[in-house]
N, C-alpha and C. Protein backbone atom coordinates (compact mmCIF):
# COMPACT_ATOMS: atom_id res chain seq x y z
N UNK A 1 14.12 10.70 -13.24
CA UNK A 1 14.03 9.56 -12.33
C UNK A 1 12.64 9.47 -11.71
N UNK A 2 12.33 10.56 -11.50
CA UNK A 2 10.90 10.75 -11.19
C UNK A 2 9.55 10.28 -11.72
N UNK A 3 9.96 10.56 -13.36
CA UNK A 3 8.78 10.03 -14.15
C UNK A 3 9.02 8.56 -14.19
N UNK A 4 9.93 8.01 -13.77
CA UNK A 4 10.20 6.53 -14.30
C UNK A 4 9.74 6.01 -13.17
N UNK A 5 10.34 6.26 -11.98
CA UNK A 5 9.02 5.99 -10.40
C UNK A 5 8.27 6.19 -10.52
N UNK A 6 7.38 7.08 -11.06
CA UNK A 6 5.80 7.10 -11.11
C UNK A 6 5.33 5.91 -12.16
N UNK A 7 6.15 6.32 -13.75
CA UNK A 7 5.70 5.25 -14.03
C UNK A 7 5.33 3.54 -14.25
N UNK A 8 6.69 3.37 -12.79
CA UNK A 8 7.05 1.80 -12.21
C UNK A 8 5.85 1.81 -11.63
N UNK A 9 5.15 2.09 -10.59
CA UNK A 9 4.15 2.24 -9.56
C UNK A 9 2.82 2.02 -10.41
N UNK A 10 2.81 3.21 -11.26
CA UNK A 10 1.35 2.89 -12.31
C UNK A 10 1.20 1.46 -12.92
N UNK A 11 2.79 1.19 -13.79
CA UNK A 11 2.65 -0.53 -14.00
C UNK A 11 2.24 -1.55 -12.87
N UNK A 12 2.77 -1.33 -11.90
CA UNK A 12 2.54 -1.96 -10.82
C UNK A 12 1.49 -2.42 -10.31
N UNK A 13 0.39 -1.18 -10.06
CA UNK A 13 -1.10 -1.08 -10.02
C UNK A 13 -1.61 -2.13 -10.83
N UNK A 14 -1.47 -1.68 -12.02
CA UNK A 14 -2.15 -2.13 -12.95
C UNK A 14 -1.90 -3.61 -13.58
N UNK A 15 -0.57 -4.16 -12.79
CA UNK A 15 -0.17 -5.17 -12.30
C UNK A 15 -1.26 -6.02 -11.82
N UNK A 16 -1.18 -5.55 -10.32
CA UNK A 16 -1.92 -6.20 -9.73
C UNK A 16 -3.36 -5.94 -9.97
N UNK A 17 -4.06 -5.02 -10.16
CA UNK A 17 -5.56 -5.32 -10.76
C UNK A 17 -5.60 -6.55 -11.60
N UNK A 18 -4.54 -6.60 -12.47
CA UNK A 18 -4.81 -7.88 -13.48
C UNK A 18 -4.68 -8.88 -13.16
N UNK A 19 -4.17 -9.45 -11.47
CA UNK A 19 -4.31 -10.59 -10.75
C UNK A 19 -5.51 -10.87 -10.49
N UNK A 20 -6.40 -9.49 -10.60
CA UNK A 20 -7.72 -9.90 -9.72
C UNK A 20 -8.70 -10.71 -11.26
N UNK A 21 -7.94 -10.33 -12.06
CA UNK A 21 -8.66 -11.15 -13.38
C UNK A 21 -8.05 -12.67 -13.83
N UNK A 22 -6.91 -12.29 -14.14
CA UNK A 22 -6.15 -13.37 -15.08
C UNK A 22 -5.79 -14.69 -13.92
N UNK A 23 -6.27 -15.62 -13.84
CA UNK A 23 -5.40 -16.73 -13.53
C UNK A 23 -4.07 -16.85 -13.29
N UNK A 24 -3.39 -17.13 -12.17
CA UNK A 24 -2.21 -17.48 -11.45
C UNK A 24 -1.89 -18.76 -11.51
N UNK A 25 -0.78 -19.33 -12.15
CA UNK A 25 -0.29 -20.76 -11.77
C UNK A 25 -0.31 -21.41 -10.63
N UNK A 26 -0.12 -22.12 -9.96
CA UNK A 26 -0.15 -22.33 -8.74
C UNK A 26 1.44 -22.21 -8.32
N UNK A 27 2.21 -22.40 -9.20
CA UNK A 27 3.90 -22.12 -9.05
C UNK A 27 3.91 -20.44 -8.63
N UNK A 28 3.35 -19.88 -9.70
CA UNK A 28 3.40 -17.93 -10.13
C UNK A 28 2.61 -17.80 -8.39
N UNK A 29 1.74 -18.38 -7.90
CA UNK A 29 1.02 -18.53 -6.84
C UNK A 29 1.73 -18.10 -5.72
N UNK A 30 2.91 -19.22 -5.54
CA UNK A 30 3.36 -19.49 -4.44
C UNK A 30 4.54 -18.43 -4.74
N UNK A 31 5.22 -17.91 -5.70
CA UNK A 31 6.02 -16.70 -5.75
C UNK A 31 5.18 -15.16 -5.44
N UNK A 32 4.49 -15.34 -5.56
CA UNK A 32 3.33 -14.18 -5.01
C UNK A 32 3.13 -14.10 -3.86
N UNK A 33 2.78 -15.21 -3.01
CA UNK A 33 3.09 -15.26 -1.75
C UNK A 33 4.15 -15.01 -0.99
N UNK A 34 5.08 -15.36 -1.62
CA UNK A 34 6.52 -15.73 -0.73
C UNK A 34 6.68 -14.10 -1.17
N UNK A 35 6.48 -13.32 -2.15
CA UNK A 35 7.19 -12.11 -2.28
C UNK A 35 6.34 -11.04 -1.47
N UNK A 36 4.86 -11.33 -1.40
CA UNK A 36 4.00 -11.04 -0.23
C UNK A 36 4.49 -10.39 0.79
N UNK A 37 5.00 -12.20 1.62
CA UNK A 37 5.63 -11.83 3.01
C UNK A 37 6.61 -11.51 2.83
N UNK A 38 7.59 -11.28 2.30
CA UNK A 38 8.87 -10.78 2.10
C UNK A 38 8.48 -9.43 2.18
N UNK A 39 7.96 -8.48 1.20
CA UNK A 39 7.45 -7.23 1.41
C UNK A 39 7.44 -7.00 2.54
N UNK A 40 6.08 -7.58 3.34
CA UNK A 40 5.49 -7.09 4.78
C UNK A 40 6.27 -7.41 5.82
N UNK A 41 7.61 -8.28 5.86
CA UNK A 41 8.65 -8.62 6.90
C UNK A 41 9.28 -7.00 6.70
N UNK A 42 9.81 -6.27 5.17
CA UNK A 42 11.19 -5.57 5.31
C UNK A 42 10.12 -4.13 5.14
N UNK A 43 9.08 -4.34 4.97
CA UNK A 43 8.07 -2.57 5.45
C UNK A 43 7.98 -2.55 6.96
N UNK A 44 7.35 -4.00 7.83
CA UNK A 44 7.84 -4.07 9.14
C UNK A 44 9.40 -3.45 9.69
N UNK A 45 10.29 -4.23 9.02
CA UNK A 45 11.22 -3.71 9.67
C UNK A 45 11.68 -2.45 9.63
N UNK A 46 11.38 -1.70 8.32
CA UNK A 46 12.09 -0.21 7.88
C UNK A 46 10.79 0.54 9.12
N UNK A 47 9.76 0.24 8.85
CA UNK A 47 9.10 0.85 10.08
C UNK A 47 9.39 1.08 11.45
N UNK A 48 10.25 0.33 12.05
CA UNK A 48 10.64 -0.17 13.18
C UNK A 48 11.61 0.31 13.52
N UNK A 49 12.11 0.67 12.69
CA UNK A 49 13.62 1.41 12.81
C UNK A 49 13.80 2.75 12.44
N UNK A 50 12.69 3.31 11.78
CA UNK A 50 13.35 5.31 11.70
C UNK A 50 12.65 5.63 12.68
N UNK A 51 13.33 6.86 13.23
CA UNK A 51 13.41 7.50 14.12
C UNK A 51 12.78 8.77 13.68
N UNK A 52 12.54 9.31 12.33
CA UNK A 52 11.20 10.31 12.09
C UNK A 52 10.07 9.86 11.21
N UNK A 53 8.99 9.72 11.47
CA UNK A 53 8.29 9.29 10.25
C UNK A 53 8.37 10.18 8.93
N UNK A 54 9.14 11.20 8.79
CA UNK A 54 9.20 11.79 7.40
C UNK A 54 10.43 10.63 6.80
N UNK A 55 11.28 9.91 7.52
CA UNK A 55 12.46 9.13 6.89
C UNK A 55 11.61 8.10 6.10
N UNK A 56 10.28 7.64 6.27
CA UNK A 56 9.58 6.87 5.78
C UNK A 56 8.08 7.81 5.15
N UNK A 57 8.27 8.59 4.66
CA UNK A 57 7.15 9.42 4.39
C UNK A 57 5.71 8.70 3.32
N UNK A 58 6.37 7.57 2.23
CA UNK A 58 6.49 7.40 1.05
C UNK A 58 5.07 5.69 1.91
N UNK A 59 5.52 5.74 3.11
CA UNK A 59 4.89 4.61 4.02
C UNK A 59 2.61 4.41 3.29
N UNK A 60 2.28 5.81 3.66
CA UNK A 60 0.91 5.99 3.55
C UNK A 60 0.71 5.11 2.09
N UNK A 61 1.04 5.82 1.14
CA UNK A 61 0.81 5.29 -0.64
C UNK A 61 1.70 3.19 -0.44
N UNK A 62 2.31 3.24 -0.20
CA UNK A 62 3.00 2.09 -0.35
C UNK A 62 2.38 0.92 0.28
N UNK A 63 1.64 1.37 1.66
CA UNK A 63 0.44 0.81 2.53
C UNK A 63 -0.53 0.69 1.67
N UNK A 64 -1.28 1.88 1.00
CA UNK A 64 -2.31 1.50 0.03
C UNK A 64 -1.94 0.04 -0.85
N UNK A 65 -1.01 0.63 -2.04
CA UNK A 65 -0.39 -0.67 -2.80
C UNK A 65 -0.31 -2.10 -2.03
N UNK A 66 0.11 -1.98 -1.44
CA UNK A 66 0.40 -3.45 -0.48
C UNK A 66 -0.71 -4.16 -0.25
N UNK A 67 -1.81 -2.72 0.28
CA UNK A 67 -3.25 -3.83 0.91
C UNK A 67 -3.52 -4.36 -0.79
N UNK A 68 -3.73 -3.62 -1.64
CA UNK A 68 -4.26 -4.26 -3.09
C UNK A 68 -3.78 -5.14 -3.20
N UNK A 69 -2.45 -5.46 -3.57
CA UNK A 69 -1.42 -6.67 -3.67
C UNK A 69 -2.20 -7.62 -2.56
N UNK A 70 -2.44 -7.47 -1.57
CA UNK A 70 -2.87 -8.38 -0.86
C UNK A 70 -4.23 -9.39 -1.23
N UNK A 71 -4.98 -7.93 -1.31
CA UNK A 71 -6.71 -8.01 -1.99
C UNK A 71 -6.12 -9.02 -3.56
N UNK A 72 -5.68 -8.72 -4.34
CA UNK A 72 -5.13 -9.39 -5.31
C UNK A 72 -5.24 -11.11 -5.36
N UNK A 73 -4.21 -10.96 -4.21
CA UNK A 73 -3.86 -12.48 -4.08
C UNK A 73 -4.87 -13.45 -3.35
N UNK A 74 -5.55 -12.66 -2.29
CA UNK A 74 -6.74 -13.51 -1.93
C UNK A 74 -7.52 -13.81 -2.94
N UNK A 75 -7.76 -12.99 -4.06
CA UNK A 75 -8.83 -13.59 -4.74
C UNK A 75 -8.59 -14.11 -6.10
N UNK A 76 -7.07 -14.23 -6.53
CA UNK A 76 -6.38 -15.13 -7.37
C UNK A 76 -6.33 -16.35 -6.56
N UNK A 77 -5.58 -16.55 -5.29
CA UNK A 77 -5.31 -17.43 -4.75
C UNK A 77 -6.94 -18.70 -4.94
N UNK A 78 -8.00 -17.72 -4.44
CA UNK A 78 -9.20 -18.61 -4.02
C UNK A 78 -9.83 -18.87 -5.54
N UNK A 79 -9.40 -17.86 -6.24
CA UNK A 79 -10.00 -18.56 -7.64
C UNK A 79 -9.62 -19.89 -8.02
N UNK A 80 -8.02 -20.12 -7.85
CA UNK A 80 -7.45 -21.41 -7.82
C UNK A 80 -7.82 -22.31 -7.36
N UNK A 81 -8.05 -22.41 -5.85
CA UNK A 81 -8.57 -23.36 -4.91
C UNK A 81 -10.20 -23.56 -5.62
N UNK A 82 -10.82 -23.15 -6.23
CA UNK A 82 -12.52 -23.43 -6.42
C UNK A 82 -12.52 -24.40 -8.04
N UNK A 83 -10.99 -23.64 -8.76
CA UNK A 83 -10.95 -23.98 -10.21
C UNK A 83 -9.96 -25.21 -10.47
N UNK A 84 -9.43 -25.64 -9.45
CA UNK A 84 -8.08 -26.84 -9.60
C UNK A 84 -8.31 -27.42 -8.89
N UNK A 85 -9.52 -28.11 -8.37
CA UNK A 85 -9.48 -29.29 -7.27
C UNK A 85 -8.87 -28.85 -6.22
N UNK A 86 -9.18 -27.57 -5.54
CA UNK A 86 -8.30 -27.18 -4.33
C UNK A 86 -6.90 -27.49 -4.58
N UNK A 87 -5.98 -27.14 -5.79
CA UNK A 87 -4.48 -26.72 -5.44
C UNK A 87 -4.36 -25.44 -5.87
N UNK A 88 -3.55 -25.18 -5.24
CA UNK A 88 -2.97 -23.67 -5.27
C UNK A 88 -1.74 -23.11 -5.05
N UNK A 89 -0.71 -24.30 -5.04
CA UNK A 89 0.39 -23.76 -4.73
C UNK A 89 1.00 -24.68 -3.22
N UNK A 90 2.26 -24.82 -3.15
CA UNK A 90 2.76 -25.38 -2.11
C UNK A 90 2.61 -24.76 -0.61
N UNK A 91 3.01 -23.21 -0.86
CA UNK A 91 2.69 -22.21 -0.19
C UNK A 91 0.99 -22.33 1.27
N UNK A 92 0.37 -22.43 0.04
CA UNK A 92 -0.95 -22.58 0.71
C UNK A 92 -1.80 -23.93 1.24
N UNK A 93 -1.06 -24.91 0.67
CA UNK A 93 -0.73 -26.24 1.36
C UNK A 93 -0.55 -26.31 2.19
N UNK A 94 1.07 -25.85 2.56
CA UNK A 94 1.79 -26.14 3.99
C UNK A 94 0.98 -25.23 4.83
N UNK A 95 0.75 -24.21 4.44
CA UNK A 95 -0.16 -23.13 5.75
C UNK A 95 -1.63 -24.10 5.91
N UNK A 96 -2.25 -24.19 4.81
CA UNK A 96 -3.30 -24.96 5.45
C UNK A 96 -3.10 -26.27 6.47
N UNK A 97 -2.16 -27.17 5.87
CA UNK A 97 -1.91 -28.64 7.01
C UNK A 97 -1.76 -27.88 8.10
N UNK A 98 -0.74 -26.78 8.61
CA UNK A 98 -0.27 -26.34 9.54
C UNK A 98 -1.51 -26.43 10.77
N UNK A 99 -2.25 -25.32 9.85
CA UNK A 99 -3.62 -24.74 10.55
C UNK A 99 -4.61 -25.89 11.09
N UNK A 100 -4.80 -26.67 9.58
CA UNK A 100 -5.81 -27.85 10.07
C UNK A 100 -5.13 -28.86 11.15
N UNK A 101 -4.21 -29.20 10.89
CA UNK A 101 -3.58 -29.87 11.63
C UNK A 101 -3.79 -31.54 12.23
N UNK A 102 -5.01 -31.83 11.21
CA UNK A 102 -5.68 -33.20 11.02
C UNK A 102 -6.74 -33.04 11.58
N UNK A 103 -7.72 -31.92 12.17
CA UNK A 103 -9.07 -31.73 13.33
C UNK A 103 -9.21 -30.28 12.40
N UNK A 104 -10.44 -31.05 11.45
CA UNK A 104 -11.02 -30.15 10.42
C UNK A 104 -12.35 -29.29 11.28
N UNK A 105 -12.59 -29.48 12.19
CA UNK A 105 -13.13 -28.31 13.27
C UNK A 105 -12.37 -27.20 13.89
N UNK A 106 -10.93 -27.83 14.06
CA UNK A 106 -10.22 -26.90 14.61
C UNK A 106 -9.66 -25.52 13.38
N UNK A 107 -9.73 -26.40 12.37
CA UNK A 107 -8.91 -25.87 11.06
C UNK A 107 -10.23 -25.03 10.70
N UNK A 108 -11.65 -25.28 11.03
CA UNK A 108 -12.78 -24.16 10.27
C UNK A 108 -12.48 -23.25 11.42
N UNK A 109 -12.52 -23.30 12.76
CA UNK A 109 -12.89 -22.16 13.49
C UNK A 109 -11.49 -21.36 13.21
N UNK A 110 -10.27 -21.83 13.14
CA UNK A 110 -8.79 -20.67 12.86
C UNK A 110 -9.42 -20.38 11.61
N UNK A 111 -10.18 -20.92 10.71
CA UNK A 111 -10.32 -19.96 9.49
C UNK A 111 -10.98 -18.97 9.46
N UNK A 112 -12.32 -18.99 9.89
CA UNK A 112 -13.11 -17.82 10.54
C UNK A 112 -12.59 -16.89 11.10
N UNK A 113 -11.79 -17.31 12.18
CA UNK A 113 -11.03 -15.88 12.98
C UNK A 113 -10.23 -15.30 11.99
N UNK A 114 -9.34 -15.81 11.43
CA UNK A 114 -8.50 -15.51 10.24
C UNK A 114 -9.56 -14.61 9.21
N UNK A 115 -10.22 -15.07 8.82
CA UNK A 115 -11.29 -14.34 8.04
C UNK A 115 -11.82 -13.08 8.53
N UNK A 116 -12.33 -13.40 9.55
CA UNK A 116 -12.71 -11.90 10.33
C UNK A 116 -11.78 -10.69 10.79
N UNK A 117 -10.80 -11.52 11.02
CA UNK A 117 -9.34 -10.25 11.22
C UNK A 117 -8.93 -10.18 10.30
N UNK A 118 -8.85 -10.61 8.95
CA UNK A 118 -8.47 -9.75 8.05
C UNK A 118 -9.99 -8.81 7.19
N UNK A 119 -10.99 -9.50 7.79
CA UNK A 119 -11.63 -8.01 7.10
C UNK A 119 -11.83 -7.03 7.73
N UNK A 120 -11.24 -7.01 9.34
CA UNK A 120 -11.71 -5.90 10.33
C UNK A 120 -10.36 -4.93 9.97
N UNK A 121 -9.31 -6.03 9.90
CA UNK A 121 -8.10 -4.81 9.82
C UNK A 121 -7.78 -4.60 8.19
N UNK A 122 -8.44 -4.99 6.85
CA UNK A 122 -8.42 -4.92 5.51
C UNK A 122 -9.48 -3.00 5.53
N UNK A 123 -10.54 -3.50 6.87
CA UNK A 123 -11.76 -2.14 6.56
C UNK A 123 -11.23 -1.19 7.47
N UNK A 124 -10.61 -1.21 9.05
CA UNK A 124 -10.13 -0.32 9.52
C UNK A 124 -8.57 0.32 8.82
N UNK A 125 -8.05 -0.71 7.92
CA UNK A 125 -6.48 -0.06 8.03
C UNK A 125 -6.87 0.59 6.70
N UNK A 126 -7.82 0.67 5.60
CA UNK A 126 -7.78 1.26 4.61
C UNK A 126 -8.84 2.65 4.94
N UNK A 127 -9.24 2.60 5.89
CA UNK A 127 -9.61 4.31 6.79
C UNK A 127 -8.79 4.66 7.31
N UNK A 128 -7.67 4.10 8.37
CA UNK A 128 -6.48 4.49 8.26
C UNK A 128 -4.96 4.95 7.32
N UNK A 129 -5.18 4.32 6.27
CA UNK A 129 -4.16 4.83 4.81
C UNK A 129 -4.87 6.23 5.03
N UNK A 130 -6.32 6.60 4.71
CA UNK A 130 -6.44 7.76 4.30
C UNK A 130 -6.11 8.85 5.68
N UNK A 131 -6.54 8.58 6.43
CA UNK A 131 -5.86 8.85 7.51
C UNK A 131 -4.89 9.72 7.64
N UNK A 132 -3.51 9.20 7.63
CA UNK A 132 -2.20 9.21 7.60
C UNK A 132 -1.90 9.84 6.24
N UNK A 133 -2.72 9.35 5.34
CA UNK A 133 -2.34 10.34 3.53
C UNK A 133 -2.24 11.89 3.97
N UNK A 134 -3.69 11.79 4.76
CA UNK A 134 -3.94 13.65 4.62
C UNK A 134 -2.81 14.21 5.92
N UNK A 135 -2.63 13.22 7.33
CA UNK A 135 -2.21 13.74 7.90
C UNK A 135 -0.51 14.15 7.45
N UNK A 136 -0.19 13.71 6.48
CA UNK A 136 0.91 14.15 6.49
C UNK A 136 1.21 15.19 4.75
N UNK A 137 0.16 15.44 4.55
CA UNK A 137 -0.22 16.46 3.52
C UNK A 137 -0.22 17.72 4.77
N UNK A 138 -0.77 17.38 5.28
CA UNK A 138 -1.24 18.97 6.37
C UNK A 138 -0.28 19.36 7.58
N UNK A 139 0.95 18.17 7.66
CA UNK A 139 1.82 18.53 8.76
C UNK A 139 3.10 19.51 7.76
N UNK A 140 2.73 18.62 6.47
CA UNK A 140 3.99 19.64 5.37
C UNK A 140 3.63 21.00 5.33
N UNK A 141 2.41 20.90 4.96
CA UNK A 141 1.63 22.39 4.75
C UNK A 141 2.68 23.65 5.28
N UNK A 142 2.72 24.01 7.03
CA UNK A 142 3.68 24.64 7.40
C UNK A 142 5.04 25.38 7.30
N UNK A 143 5.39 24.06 6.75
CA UNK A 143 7.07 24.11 6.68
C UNK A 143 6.96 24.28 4.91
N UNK A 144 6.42 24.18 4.23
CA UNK A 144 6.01 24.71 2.91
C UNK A 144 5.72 26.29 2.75
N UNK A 145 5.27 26.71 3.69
CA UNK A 145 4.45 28.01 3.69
C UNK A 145 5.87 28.58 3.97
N UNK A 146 6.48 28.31 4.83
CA UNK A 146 7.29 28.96 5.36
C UNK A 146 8.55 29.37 4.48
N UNK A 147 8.98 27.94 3.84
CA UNK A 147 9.71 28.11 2.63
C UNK A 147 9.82 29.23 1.69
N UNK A 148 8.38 29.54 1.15
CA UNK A 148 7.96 30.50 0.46
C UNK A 148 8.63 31.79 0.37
N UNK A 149 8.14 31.78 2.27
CA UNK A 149 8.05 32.71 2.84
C UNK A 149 9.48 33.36 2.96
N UNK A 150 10.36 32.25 2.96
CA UNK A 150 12.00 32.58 3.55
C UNK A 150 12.20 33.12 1.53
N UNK A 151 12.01 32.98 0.40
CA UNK A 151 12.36 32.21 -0.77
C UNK A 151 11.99 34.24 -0.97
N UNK A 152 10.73 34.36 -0.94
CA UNK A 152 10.17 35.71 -0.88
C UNK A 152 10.64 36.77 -0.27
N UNK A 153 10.78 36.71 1.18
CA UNK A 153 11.71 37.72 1.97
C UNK A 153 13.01 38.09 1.35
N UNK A 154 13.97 36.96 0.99
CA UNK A 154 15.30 36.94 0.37
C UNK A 154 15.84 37.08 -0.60
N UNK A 155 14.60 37.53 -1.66
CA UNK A 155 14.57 38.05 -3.23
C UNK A 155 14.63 37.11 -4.56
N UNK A 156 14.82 35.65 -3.88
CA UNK A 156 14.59 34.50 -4.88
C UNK A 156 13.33 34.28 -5.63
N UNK A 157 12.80 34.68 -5.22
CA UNK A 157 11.33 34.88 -5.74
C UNK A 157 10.30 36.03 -6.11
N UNK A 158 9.53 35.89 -6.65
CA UNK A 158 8.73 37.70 -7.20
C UNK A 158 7.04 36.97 -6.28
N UNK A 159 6.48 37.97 -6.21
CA UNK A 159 4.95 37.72 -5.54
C UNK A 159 4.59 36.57 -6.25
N UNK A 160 4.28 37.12 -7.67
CA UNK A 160 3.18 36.38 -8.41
C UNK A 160 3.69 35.22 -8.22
N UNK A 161 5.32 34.55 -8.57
CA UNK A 161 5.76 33.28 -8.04
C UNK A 161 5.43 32.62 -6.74
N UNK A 162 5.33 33.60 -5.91
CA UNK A 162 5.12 33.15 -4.64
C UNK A 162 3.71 32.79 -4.44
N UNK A 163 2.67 33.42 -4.95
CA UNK A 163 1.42 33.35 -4.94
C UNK A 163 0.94 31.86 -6.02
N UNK A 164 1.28 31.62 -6.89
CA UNK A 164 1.72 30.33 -7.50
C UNK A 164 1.60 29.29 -6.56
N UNK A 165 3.04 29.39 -5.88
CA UNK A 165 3.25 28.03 -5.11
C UNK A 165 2.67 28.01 -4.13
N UNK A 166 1.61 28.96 -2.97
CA UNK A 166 0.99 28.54 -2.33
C UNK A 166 -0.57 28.29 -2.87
N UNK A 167 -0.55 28.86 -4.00
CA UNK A 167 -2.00 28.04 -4.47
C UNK A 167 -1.50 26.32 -5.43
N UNK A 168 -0.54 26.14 -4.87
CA UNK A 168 0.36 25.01 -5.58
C UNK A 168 0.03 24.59 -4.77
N UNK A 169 0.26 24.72 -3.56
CA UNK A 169 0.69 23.91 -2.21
C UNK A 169 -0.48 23.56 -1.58
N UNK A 170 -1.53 24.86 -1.75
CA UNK A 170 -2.80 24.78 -1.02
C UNK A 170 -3.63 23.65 -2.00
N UNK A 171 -3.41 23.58 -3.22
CA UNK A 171 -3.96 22.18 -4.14
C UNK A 171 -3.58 21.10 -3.50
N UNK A 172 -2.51 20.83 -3.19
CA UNK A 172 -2.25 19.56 -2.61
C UNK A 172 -2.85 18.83 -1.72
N UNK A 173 -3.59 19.95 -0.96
CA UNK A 173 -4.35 19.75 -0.02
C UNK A 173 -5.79 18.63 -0.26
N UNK A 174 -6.03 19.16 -1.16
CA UNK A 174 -7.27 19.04 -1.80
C UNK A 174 -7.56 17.54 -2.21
N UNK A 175 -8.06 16.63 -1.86
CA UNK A 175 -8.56 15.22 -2.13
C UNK A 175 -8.11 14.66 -3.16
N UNK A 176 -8.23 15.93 -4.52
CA UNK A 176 -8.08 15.40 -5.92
C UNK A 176 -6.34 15.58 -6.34
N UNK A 177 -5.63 16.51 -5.32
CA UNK A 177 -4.68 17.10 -5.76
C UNK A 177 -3.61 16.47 -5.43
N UNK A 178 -2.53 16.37 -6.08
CA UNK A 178 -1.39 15.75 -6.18
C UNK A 178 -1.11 13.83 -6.64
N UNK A 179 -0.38 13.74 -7.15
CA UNK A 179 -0.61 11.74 -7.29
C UNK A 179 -0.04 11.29 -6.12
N UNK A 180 0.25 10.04 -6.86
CA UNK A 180 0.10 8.64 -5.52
C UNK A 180 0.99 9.15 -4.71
N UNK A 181 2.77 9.60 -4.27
CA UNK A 181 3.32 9.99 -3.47
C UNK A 181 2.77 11.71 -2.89
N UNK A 182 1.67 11.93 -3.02
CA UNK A 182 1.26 13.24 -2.98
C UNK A 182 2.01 14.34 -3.47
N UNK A 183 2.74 14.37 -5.01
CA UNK A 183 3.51 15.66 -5.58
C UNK A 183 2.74 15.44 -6.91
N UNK A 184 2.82 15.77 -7.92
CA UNK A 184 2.30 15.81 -9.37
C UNK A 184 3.52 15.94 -10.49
């Protein structure tokens, strides 16, 4: 089950990189969007609601994915708008009238702000993913060691095994070590 989650996630990726190339319908557009916010409504809400952040551990990597998916669609989306006479989908229609609202001064300055908050929180929240990656590589650390430790004391285990999994464990640590949910 494991390899088949990893290898959903890798398609996934590699998914969305290929938005940042291939042309989007403006229909495929507006399902991209809508599945967008759908995502970021029910990660909001599962966030909102556990009561340990290990019940959501899986949060750090899934945050990464999401901002891409995001990065994705901004620049499928705007490829559209430069390559179709400005359409792009119904989606981005109705948000634009919304915004402009018939006072195309009012509609440039909400775009700017809009623009600037998403690259302040696109550049702070992806120093934050890493952030949160390591911090919760190094809060496991502990309760890993300890494992060992109980696994070793109690005869389930021989040294050299034991010595294994904390140079197992102590890899994980390591920048390069472990994949996207931080295990291998």
């Amino acid at each position: 089950m494991k390899k088949f989650l990893y290898s959903a996630v890798s398609l996934a990726v590699v998914a969305i990189v290929l938005l940042l190339i291939v042309p989007l319908s403006p229909f495929l557009m507006d399902v991209m969007i809508i599945l967008n916010i759908s995502l970021a409504i029910i990660i909001l809400l599962i966030s909102m609601n556990i009561k340990e952040a290990l019940e959501f551990s899986i949060f750090p990597s899934l945050l990464l994915v999401t901002t891409l998916f995001r990065l994705a669609l901004n620049v499928s989306s705007t490829r559209n708008i430069l390559s179709n006479q400005g359409q792009s989908g119904q989606v981005i229609k109705s948000f634009g009238d919304f915004v402009l609202q018939g006072n195309v001064v009012i509609g440039f300055i909400i775009y700017i702000i809009i623009v600037l908050v998403q690259f302040i929180v696109i550049t702070k929240g992806a120093e934050r993913v890493a952030e949160v990656a390591a911090r919760f590589t190094l809060d496991a650390m502990p309760g890993k060691q300890m494992a060992i430790d109980a696994d070793l004391g109690s005869g389930l285990i021989t040294e050299e095994e034991a010595k294994a999994m904390v140079a197992e464990a102590q890899a994980e640590q390591q920048p390069e070590g472990g994949g996207l949910f931080g295990e291998e």
